[in-house]
N, C-alpha and C. Protein backbone atom coordinates (compact mmCIF):
# COMPACT_ATOMS: atom_id res chain seq x y z
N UNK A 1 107.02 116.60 151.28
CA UNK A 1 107.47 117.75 152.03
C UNK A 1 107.04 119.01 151.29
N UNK A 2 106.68 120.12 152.27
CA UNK A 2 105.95 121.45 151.46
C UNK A 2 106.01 122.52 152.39
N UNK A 3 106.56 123.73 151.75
CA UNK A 3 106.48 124.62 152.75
C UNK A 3 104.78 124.97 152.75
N UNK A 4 105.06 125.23 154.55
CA UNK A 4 103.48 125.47 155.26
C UNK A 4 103.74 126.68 155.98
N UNK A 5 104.15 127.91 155.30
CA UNK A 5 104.06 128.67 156.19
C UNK A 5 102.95 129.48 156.49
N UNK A 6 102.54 130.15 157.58
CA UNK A 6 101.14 131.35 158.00
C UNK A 6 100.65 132.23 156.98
N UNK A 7 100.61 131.86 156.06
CA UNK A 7 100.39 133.02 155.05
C UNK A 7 99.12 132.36 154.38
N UNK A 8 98.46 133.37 153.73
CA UNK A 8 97.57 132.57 152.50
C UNK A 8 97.93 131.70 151.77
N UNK A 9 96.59 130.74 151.65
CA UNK A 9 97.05 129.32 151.08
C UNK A 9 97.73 129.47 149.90
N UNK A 10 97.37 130.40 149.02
CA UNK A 10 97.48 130.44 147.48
C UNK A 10 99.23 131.01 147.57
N UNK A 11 99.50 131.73 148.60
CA UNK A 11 100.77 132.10 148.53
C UNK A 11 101.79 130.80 148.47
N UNK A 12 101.18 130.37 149.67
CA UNK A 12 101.77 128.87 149.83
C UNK A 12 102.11 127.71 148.67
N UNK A 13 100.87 127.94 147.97
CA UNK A 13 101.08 126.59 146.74
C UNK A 13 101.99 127.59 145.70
N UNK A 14 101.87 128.94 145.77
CA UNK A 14 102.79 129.34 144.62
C UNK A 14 104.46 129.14 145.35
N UNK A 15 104.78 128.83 146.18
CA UNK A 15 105.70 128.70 146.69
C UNK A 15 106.32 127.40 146.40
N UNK A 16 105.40 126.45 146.97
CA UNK A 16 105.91 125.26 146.59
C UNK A 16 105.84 124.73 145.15
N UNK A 17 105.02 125.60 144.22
CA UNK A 17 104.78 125.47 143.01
C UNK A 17 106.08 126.01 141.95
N UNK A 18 106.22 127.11 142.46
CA UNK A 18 107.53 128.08 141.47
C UNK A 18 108.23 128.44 142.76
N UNK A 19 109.91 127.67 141.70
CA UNK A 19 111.44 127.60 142.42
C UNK A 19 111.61 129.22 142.29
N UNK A 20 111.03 130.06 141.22
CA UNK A 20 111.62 131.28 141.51
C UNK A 20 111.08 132.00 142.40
N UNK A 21 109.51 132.20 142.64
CA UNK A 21 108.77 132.59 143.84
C UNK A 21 109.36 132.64 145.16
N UNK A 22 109.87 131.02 145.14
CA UNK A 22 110.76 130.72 146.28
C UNK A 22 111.74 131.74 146.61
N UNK A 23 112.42 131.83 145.59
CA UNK A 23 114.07 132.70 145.74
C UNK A 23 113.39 133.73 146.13
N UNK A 24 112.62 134.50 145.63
CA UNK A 24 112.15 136.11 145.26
C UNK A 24 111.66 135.93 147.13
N UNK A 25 110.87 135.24 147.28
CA UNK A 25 110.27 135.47 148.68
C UNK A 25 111.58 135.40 149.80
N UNK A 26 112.78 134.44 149.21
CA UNK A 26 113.34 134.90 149.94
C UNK A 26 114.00 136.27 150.48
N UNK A 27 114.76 136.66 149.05
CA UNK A 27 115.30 137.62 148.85
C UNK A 27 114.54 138.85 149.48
N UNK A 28 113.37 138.87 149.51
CA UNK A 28 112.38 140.06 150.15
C UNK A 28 112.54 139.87 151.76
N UNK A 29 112.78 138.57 151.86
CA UNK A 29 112.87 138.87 153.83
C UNK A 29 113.77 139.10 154.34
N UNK A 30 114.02 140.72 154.24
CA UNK A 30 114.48 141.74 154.82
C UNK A 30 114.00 143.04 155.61
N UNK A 31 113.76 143.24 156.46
CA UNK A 31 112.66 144.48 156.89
C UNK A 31 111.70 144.74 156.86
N UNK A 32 111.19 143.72 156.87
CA UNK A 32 109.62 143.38 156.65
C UNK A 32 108.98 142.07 157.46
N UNK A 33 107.92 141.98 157.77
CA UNK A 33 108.01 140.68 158.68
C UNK A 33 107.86 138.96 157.77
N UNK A 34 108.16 138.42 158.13
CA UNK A 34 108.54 137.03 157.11
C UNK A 34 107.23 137.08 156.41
N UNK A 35 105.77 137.00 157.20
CA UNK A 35 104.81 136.75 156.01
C UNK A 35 104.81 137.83 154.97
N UNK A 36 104.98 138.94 155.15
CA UNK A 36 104.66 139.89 154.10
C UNK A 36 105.79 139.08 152.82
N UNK A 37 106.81 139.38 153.00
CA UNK A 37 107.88 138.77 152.75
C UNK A 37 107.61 137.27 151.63
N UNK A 38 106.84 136.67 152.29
CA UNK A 38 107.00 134.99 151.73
C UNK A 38 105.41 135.23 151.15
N UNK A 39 104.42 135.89 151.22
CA UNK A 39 102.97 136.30 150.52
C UNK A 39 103.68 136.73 149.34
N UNK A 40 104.64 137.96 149.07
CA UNK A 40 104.42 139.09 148.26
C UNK A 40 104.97 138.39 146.65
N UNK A 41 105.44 137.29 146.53
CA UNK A 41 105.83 137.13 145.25
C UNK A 41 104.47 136.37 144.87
N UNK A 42 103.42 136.06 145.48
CA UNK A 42 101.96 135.52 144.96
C UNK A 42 101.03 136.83 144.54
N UNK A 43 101.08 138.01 145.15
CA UNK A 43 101.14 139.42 145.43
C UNK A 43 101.40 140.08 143.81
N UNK A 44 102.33 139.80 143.50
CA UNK A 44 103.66 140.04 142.15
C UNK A 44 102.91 139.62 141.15
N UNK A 45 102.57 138.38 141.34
CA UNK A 45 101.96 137.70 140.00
C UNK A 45 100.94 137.91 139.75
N UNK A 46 99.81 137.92 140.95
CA UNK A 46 98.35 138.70 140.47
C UNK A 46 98.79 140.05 140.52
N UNK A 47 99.27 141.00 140.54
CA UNK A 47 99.43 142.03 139.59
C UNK A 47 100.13 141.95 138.48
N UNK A 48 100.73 141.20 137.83
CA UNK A 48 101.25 140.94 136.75
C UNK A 48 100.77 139.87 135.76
N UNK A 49 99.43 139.51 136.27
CA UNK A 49 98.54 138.62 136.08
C UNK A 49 98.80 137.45 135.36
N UNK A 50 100.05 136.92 135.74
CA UNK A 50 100.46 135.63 135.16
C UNK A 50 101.60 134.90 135.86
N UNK A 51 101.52 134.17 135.74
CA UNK A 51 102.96 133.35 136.83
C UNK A 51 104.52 134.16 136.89
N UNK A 52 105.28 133.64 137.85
CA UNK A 52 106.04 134.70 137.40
C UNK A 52 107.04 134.17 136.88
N UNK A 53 107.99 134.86 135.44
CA UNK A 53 109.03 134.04 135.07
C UNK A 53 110.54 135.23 134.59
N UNK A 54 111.43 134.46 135.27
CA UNK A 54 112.77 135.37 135.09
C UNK A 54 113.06 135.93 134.01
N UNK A 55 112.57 135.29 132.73
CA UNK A 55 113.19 136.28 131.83
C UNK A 55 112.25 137.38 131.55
N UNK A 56 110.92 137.52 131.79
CA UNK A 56 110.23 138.57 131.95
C UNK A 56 110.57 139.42 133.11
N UNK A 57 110.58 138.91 134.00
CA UNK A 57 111.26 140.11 135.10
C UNK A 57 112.52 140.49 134.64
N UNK A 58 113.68 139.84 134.08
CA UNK A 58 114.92 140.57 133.95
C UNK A 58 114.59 141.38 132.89
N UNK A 59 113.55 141.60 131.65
CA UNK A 59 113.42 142.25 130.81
C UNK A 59 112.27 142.98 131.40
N UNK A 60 112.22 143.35 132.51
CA UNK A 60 110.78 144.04 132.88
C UNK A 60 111.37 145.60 132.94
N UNK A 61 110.78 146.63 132.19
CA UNK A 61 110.82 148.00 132.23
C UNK A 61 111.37 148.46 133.41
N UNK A 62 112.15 148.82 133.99
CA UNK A 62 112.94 148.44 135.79
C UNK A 62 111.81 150.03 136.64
N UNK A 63 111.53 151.06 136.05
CA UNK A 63 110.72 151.87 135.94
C UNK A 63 109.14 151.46 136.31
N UNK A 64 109.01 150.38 135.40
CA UNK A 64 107.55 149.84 135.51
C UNK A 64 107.36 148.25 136.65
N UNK A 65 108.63 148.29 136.64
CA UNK A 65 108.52 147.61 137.88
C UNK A 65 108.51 147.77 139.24
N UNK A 66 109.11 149.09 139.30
CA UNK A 66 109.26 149.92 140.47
C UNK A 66 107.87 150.06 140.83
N UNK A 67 107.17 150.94 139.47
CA UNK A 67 105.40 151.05 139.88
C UNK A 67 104.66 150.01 140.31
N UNK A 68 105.28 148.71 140.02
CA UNK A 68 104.05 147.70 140.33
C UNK A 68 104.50 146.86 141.84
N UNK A 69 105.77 147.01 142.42
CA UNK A 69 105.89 146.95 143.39
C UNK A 69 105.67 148.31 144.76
N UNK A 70 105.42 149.01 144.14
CA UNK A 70 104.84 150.29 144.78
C UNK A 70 103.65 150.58 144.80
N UNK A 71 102.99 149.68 144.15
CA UNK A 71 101.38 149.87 144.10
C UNK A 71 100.47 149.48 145.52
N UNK A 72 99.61 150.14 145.99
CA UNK A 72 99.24 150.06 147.57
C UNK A 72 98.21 148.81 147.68
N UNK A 73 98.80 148.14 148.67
CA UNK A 73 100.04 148.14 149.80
C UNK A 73 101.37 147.88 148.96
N UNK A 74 102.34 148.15 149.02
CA UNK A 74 103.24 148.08 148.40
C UNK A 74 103.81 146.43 148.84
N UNK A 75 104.49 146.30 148.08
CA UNK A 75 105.15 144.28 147.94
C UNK A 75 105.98 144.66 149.53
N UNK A 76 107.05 145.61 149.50
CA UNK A 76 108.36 145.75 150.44
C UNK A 76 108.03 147.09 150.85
N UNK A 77 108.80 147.33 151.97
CA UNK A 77 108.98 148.38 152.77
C UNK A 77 109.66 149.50 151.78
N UNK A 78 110.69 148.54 151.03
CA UNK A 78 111.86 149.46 149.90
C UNK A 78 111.07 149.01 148.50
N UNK A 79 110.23 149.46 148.13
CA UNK A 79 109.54 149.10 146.60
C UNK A 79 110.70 149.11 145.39
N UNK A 80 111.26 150.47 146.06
CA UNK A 80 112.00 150.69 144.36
C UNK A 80 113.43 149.90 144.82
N UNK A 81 113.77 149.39 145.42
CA UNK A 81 115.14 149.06 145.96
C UNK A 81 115.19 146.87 145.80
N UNK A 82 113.89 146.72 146.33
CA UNK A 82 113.86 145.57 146.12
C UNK A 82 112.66 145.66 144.85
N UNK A 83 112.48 146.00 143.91
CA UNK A 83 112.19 145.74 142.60
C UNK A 83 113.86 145.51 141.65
N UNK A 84 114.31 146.56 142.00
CA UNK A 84 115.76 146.17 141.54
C UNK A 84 116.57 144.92 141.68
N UNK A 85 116.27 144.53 142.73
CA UNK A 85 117.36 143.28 143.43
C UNK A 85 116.14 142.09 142.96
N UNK A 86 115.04 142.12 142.82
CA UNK A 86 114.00 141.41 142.04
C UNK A 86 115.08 140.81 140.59
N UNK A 87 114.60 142.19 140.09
CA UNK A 87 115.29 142.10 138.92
C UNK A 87 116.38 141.77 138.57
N UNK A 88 117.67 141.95 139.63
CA UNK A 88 119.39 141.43 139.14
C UNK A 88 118.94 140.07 139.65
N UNK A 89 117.98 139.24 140.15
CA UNK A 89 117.57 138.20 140.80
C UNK A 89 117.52 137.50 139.61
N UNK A 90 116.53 138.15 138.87
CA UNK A 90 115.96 137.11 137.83
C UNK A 90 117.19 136.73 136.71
N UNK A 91 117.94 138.10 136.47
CA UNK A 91 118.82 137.70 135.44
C UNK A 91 119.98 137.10 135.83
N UNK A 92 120.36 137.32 136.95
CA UNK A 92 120.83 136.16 137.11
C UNK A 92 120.37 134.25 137.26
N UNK A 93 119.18 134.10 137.68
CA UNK A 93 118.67 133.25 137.06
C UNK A 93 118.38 132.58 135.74
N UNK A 94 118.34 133.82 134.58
CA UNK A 94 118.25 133.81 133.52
C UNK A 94 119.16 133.63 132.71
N UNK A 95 120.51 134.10 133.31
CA UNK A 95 121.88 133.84 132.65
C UNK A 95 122.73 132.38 133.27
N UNK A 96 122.53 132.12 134.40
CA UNK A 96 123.19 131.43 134.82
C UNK A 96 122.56 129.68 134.66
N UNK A 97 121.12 129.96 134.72
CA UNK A 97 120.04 129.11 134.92
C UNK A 97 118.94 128.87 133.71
N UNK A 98 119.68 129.99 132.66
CA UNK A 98 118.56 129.52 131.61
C UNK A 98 117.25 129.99 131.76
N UNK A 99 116.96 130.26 132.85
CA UNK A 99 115.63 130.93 133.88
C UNK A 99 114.84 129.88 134.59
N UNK A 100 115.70 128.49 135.25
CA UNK A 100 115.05 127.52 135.69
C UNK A 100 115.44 127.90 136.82
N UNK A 101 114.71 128.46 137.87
CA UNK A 101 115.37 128.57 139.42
C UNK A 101 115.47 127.70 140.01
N UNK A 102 114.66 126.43 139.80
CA UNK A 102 115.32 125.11 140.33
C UNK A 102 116.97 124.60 140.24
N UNK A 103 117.27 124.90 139.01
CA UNK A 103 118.68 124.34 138.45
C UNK A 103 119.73 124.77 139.87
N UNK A 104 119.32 125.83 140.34
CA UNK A 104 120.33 126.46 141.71
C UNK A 104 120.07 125.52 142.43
N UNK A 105 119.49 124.77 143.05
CA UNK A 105 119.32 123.50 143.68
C UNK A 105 119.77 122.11 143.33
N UNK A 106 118.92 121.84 141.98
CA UNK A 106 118.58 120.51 141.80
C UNK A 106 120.18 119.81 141.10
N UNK A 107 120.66 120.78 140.64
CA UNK A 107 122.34 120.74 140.34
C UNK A 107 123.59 120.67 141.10
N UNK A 108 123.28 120.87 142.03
CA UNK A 108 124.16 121.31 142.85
C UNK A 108 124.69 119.68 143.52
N UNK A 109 126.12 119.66 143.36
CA UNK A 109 126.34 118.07 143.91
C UNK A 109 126.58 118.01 145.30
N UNK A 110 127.36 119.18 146.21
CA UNK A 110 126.91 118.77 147.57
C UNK A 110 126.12 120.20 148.33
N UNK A 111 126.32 119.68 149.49
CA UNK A 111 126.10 121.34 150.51
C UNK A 111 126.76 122.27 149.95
N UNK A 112 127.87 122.03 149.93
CA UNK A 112 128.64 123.23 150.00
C UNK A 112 128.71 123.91 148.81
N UNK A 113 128.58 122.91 147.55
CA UNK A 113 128.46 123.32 146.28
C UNK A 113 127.02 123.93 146.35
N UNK A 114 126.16 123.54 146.98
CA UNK A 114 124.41 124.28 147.10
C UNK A 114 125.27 125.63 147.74
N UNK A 115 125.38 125.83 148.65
CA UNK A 115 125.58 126.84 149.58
C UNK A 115 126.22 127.76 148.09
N UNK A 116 127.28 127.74 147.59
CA UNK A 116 128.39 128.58 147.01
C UNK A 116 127.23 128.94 146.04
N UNK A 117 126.21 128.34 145.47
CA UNK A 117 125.11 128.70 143.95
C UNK A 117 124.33 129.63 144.87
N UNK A 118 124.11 129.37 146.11
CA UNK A 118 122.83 130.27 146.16
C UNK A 118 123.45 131.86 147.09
N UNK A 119 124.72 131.19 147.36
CA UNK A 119 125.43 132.54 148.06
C UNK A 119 126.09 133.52 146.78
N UNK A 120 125.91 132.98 145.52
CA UNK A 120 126.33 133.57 144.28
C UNK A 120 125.44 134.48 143.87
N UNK A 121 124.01 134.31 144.32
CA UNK A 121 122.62 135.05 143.75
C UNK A 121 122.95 136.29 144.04
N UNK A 122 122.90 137.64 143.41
CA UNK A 122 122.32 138.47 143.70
C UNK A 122 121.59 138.70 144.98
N UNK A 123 121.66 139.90 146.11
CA UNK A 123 120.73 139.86 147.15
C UNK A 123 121.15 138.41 148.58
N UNK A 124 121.75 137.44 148.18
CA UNK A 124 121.98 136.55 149.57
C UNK A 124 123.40 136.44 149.57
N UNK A 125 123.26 137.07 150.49
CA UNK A 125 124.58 137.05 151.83
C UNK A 125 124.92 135.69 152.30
N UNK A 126 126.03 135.47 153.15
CA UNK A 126 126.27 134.49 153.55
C UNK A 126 124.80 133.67 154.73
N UNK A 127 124.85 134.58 155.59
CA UNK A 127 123.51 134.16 156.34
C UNK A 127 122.17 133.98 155.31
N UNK A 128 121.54 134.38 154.58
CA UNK A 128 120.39 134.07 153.87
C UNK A 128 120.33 132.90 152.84
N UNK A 129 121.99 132.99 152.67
CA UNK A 129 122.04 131.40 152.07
C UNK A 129 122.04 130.51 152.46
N UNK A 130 122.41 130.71 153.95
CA UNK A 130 122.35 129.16 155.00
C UNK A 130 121.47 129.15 155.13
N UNK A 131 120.77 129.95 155.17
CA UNK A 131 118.96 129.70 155.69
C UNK A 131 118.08 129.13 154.67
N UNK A 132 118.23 129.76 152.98
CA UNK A 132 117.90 128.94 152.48
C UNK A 132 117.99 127.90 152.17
N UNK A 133 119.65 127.36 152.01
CA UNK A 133 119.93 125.89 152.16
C UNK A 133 119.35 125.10 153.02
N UNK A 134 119.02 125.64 154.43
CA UNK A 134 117.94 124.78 155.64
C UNK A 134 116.57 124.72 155.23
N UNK A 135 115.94 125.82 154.34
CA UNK A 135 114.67 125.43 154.00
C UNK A 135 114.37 124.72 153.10
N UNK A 136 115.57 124.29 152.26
CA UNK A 136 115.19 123.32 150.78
C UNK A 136 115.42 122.43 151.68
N UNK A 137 116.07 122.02 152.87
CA UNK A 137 116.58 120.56 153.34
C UNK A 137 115.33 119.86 154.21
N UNK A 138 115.22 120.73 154.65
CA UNK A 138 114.15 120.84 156.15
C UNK A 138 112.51 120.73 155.03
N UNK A 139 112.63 121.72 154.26
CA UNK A 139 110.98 121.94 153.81
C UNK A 139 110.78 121.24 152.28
N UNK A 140 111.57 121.12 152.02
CA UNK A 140 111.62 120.37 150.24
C UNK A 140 112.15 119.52 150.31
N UNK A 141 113.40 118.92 150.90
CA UNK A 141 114.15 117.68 150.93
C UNK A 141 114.70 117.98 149.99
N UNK A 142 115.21 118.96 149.72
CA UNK A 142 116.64 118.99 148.87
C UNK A 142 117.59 118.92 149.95
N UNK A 143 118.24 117.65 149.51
CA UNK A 143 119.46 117.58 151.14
C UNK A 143 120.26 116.42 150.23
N UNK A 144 121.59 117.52 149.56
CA UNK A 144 123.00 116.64 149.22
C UNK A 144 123.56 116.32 149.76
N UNK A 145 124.53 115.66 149.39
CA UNK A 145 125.86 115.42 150.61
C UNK A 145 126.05 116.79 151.41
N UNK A 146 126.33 117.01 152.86
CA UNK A 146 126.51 118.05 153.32
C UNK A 146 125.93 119.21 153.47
N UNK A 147 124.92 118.87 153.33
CA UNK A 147 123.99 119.86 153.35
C UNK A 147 123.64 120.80 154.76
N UNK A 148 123.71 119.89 155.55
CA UNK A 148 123.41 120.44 157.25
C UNK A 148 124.13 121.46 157.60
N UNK A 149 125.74 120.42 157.03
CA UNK A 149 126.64 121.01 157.50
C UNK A 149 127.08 123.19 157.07
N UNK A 150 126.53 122.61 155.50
CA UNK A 150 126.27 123.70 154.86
C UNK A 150 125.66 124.91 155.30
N UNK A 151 124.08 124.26 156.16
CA UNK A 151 123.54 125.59 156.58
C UNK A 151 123.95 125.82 157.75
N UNK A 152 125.20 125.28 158.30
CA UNK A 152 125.63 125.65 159.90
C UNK A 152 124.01 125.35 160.63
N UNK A 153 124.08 126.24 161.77
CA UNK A 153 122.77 125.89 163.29
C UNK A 153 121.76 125.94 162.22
N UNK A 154 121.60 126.83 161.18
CA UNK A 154 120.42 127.07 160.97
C UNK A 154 119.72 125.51 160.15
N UNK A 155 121.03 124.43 160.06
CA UNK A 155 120.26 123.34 159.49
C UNK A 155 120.27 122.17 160.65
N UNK A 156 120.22 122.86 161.73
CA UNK A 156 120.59 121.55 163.23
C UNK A 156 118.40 121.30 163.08
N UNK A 157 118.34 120.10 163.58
CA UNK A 157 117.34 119.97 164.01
C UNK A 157 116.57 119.95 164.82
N UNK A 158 115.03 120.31 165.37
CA UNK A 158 114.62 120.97 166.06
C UNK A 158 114.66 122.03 166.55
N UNK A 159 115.54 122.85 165.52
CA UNK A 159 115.83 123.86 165.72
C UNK A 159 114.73 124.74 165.43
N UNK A 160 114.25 126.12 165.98
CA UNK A 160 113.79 127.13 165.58
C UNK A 160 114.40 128.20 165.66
N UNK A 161 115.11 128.42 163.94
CA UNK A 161 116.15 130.01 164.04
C UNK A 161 115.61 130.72 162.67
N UNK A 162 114.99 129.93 162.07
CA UNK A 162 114.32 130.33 160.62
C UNK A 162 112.99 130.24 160.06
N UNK A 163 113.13 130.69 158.69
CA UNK A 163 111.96 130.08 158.20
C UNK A 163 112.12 128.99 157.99
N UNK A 164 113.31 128.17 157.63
CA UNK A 164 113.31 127.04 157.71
C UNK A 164 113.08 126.36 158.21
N UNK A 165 112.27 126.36 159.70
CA UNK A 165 111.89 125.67 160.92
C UNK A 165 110.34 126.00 161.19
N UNK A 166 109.66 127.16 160.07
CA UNK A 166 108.24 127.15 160.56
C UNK A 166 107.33 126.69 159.59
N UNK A 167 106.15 126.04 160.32
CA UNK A 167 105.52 125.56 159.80
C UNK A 167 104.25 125.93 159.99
N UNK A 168 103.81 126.91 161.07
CA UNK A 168 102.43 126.86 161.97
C UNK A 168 103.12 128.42 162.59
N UNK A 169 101.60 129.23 162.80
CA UNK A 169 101.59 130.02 164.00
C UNK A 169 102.89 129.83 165.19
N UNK A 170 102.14 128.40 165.76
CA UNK A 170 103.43 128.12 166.88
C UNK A 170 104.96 128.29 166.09
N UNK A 171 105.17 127.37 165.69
CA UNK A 171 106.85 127.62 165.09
C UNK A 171 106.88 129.08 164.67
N UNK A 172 106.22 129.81 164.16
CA UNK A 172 106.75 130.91 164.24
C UNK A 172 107.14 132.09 165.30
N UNK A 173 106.08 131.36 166.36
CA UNK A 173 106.08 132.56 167.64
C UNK A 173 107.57 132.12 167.86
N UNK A 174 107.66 131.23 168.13
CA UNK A 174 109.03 130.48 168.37
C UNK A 174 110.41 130.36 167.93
N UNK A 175 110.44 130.79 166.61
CA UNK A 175 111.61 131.80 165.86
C UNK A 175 111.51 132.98 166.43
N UNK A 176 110.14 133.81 166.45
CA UNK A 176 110.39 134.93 166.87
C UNK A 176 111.14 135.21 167.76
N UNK A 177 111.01 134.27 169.23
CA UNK A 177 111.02 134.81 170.47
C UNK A 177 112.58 133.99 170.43
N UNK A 178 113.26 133.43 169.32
CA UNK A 178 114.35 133.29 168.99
C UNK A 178 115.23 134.44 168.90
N UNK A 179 114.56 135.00 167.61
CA UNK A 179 115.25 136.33 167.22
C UNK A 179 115.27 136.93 168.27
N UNK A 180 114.40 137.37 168.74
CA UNK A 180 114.49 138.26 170.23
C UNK A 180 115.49 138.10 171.46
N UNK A 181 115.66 137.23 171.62
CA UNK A 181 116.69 136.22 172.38
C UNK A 181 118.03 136.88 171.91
N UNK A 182 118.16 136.43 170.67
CA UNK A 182 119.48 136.84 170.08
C UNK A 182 119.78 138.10 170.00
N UNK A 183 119.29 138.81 169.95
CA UNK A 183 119.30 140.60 169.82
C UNK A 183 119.22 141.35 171.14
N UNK A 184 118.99 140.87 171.78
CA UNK A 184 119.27 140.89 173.45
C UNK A 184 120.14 140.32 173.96
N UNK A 185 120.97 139.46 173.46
CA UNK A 185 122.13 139.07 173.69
C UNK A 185 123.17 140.22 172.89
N UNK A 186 122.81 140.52 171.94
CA UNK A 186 124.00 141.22 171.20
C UNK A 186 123.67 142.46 171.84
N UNK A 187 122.75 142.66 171.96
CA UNK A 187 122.52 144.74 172.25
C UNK A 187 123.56 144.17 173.95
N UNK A 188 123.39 142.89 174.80
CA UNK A 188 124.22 142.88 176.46
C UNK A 188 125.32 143.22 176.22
N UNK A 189 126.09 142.78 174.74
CA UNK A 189 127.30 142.25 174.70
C UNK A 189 128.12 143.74 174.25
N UNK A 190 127.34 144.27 173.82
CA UNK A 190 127.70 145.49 172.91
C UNK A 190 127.80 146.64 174.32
């Protein structure tokens, strides 16, 4: 199992390659469209010209990190805002994890205990943690006891509500026109 999402290949293998890439790409999909989002921590590292690792980012100049996520095209829409949340990212990885971003996973004895580690991170909310819990289950096969249950709909199957559900162009038009769905329901309801 491997995430396949629309993006450049190289983004891709750094994804499935480094657990922290993972987090970081998550944490960036916010206001931005998912590929920019799930590219930009491959983005990060060739400008920082080396893999990327938490205790260098939590010790990264927060100043000089700002610049290198601001460098054109910039990583995020918010350079200096998510260089920060980068950064409380890593150290918390770094403190909690030693700086193994796997350990937030591979430790974790059920769903719910996954869910509570990654809803603890810095930057994920209750919703971004269900979603990531659906993409380690769905795209990595990290799937403990309870895990589904953990990511609520977003871990039902056949589902398309996430990234956790794309794999291709198609699956993504198909979240999209998800999201869209849903936001047209809320703007009726409102």
């Amino acid at each position: 199992m491997t995430i396949s999402l629309p993006i450049d290949p190289e983004a891709n293998t750094l994804l499935n390659r480094s657990p922290l890439a993972l987090l970081i790409a998550m944490l960036l999909d916010q206001q931005v469209p998912l590929e920019r989002a799930f590219a930009a921590p491959c983005e990060l590292a060739r400008r920082l010209g080396r893999d990327l690792d938490a205790e260098e980012l939590a010790r990264y100049d927060p100043d000089a990190l700002v610049a290198v996520f601001g460098e054109r095209p910039a990583l995020h829409r918010y350079p200096k805002a998510m260089a920060g949340r980068v950064q409380a990212l890593s150290r918390a990885v770094l403190e909690r994890y030693d700086g193994a971003a796997e350990r937030v996973w591979t430790e974790a004895a059920t769903g719910r205990d996954l869910l509570a580690r990654v809803g603890d991170l810095p930057g994920f909310g209750d919703q971004k943690a269900r979603i990531f819990v659906a993409l380690l289950g769905k795209r990595l096969g990290v799937r403990p006891e309870g895990w589904r249950a953990a990511a609520g709909h977003y871990g039902d199957e056949g589902a398309y509500r996430s990234v956790a559900d794309i794999v291709d162009e198609e699956s993504l038009g198909r979240v999209r026109a998800y999201k869209q769905e849903m936001k047209a329901a809320a703007k009726a309801r409102a």
